[in-house]
Protein backbone atom coordinates (compact mmCIF):
# COMPACT_ATOMS: atom_id res chain seq x y z
CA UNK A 1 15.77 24.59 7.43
CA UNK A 2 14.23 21.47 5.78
CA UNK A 3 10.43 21.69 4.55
CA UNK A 4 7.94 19.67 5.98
CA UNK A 5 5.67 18.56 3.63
CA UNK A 6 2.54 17.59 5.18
CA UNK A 7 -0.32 14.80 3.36
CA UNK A 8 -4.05 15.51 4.60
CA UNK A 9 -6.34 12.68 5.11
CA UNK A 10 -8.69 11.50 3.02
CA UNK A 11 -9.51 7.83 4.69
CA UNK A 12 -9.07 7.52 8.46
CA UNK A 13 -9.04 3.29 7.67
CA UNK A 14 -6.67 3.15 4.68
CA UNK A 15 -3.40 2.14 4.13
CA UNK A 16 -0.88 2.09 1.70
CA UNK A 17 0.87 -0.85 -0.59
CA UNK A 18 4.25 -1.17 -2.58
CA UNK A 19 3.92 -4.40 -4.59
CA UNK A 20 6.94 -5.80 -6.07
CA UNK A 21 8.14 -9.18 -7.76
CA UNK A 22 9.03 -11.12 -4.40
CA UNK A 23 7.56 -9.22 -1.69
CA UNK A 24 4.60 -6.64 -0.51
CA UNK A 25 5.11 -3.69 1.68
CA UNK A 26 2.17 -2.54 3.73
CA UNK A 27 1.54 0.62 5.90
CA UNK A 28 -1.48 0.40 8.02
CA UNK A 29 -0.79 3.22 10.14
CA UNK A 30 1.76 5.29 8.13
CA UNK A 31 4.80 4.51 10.34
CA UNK A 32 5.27 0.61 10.78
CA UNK A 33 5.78 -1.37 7.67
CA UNK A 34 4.81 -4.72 7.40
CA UNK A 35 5.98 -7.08 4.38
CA UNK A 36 4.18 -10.26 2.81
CA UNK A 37 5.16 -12.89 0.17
CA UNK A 38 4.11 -12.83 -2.85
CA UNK A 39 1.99 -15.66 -2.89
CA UNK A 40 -1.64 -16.54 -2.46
CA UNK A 41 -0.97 -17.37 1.49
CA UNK A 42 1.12 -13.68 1.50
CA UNK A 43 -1.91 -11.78 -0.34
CA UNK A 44 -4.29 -13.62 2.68
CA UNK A 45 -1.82 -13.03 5.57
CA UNK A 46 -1.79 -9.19 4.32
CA UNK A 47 -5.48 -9.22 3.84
CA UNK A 48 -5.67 -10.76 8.13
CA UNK A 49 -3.01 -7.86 8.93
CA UNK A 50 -5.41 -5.20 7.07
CA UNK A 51 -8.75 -6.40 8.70
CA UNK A 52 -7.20 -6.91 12.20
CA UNK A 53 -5.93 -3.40 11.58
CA UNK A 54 -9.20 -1.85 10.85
CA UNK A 55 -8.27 -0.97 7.62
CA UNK A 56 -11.50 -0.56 5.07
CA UNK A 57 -9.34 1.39 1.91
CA UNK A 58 -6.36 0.39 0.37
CA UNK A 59 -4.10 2.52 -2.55
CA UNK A 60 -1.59 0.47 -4.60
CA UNK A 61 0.60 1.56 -7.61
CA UNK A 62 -0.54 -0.26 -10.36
CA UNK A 63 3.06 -1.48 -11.34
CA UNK A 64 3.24 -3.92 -14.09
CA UNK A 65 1.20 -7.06 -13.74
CA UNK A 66 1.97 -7.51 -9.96
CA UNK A 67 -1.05 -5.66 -8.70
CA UNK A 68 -3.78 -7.31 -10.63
CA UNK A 69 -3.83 -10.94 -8.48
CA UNK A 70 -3.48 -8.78 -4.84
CA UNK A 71 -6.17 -6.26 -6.48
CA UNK A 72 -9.04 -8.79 -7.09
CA UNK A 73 -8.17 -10.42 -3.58
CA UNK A 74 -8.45 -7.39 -1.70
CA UNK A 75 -11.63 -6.67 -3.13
CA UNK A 76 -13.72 -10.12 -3.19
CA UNK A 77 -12.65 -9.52 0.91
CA UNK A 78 -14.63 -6.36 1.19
CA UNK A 79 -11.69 -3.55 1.48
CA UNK A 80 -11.97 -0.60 -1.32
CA UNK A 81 -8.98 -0.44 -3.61
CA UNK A 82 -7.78 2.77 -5.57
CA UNK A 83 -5.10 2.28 -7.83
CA UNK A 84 -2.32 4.76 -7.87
CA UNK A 85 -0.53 6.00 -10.83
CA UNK A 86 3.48 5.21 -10.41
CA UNK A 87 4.14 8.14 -12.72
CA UNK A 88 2.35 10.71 -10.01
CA UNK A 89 4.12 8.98 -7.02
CA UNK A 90 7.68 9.04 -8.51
CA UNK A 91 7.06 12.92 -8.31
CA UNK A 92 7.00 13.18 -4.59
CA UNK A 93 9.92 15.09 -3.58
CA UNK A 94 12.16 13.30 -0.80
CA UNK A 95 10.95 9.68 -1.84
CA UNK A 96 12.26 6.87 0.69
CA UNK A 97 13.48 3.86 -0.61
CA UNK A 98 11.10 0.79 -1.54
CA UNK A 99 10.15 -0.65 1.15
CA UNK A 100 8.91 2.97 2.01
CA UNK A 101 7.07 3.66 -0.83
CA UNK A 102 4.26 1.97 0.87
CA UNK A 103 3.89 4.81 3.56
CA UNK A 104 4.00 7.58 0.42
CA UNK A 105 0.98 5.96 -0.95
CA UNK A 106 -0.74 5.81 2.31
């Protein structure tokens, strides 16, 4: 029998963002995954996705120097940003690949 490990809530309007070098991965809803260049015109389509959404908190990993551009972008648009420590997410047992790290975050 496999565990089921269940996240509480903390932020009904949040999602959740994997940045890497050439793309973004965003969960709005915790299911869906959407994914955006990593360019100025990929950081404002994201930011259209997460305010059509209804999103009003985001949590990134703070990976490198990807995050720092898509972190002051987010903000100067009126969403709250946490940053999330890789370290603590690369302990989450049953980890999905990349482009589902986004959902973990969530």
């Amino acid at each position: 029998m496999e565990k089921v490990t269940v996240f509480e809530t903390v932020y009904e309007h949040a999602a959740g963002i994997d940045i890497g070098a050439e793309k973004i991965f965003v969960s709005a809803d915790g299911s869906e995954v959407e994914s955006f260049d990593t360019f100025t015109s990929g950081y404002y389509q994201c930011i259209e996705y997460l305010h059509q959404k209804g999103i009003t908190v985001v949590a990134m990993e703070a990976t490198g120097v990807y995050w720092v551009a898509l972190y002051a972008m987010l903000e100067s648009c009126g969403l709250r940003v946490c940053l999330v420590n890789p370290k603590e997410t690369k302990q989450v047992k049953g980890r999905k690949p990349d482009v589902k790290d986004c959902q973990w975050i969530r």
